[in-house]
C-alpha atoms as a PDB file:
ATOM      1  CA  UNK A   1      17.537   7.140   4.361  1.00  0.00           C
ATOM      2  CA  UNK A   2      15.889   9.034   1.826  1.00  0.00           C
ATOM      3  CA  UNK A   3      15.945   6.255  -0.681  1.00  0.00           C
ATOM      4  CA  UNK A   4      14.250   3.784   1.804  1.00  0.00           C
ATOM      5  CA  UNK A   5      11.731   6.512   2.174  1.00  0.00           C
ATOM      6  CA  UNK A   6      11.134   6.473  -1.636  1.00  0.00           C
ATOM      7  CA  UNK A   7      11.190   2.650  -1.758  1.00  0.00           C
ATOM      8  CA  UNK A   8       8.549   2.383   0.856  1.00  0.00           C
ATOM      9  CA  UNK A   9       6.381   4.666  -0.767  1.00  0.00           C
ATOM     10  CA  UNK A  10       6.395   3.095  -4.172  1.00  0.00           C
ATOM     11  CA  UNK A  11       5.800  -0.116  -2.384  1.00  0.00           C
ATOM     12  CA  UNK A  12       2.659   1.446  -0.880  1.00  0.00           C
ATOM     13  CA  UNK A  13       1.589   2.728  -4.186  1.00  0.00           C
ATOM     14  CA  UNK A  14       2.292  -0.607  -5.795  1.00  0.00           C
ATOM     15  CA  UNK A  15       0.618  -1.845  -3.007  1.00  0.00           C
ATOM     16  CA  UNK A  16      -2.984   0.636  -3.236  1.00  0.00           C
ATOM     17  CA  UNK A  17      -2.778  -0.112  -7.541  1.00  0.00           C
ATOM     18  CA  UNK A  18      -3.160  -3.594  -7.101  1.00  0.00           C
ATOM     19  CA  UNK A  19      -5.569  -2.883  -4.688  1.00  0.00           C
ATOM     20  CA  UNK A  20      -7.398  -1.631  -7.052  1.00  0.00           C
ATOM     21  CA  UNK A  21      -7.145  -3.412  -9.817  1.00  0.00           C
ATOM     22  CA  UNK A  22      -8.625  -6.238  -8.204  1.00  0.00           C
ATOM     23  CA  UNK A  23     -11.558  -4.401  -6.946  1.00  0.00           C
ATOM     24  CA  UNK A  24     -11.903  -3.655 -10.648  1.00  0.00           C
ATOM     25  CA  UNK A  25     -11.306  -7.207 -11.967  1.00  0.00           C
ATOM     26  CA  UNK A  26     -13.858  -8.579  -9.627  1.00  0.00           C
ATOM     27  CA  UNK A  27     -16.239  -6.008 -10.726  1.00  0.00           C
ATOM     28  CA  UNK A  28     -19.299  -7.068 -12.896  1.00  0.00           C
ATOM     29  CA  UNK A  29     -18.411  -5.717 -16.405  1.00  0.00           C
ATOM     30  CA  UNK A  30     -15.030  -4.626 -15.186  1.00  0.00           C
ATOM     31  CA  UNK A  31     -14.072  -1.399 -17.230  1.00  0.00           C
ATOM     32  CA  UNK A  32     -10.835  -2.738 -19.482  1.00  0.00           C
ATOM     33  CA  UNK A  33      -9.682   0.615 -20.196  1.00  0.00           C
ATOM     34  CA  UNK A  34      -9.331   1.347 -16.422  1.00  0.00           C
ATOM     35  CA  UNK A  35      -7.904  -2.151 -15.843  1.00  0.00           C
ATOM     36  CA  UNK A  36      -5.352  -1.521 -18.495  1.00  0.00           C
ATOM     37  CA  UNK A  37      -4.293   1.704 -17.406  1.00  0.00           C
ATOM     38  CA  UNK A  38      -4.089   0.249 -13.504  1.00  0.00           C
ATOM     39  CA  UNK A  39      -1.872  -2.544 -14.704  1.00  0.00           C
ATOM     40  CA  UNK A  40       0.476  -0.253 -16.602  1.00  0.00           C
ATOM     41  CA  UNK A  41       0.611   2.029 -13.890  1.00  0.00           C
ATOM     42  CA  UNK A  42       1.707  -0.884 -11.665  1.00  0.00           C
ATOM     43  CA  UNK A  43       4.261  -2.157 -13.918  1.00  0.00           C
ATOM     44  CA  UNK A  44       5.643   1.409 -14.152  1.00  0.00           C
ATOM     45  CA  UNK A  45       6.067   1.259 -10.422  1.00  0.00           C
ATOM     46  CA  UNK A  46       7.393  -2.049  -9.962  1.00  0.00           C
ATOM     47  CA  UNK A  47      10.219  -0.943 -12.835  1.00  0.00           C
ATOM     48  CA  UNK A  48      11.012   2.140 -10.555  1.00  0.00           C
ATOM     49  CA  UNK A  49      11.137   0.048  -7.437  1.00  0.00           C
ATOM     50  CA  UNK A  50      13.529  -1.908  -9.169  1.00  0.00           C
ATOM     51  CA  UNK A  51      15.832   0.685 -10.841  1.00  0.00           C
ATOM     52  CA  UNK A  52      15.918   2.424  -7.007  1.00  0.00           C
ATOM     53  CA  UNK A  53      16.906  -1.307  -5.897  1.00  0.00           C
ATOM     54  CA  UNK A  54      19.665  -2.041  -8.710  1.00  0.00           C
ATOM     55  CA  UNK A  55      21.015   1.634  -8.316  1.00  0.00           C
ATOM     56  CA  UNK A  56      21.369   1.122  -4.635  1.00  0.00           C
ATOM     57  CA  UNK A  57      22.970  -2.206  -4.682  1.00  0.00           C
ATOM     58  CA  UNK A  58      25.668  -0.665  -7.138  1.00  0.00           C
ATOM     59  CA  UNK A  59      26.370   2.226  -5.061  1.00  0.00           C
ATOM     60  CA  UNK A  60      26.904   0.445  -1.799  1.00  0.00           C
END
């Protein structure tokens, strides 16, 4: 149960950085360094979203 828990909240987070990241895209003169850092915080997600995945499909 507690894994689902974590899962779900890095989904959310995923969810609220890409969120964001638009919001910055879309922005006129969009700041690159905060659109940079957004996307690698989002890929850094994702990548523990799938290790928690992969780790629970091995266990079970």
């Amino acid at each position: 149960m507690a894994l689902e828990n974590r899962i779900d909240s890095l989904k959310k987070q995923h969810a609220r950085l890409d969120q964001m990241l638009r919001a910055e895209e879309a922005r006129a003169g969009g700041d690159e360094i905060a659109i940079h850092r957004l996307k690698q915080q989002k890929l850094a997600v994702k990548d523990q979203i799938e290790f928690l995945l992969h780790g629970a499909r091995e266990a079970a």
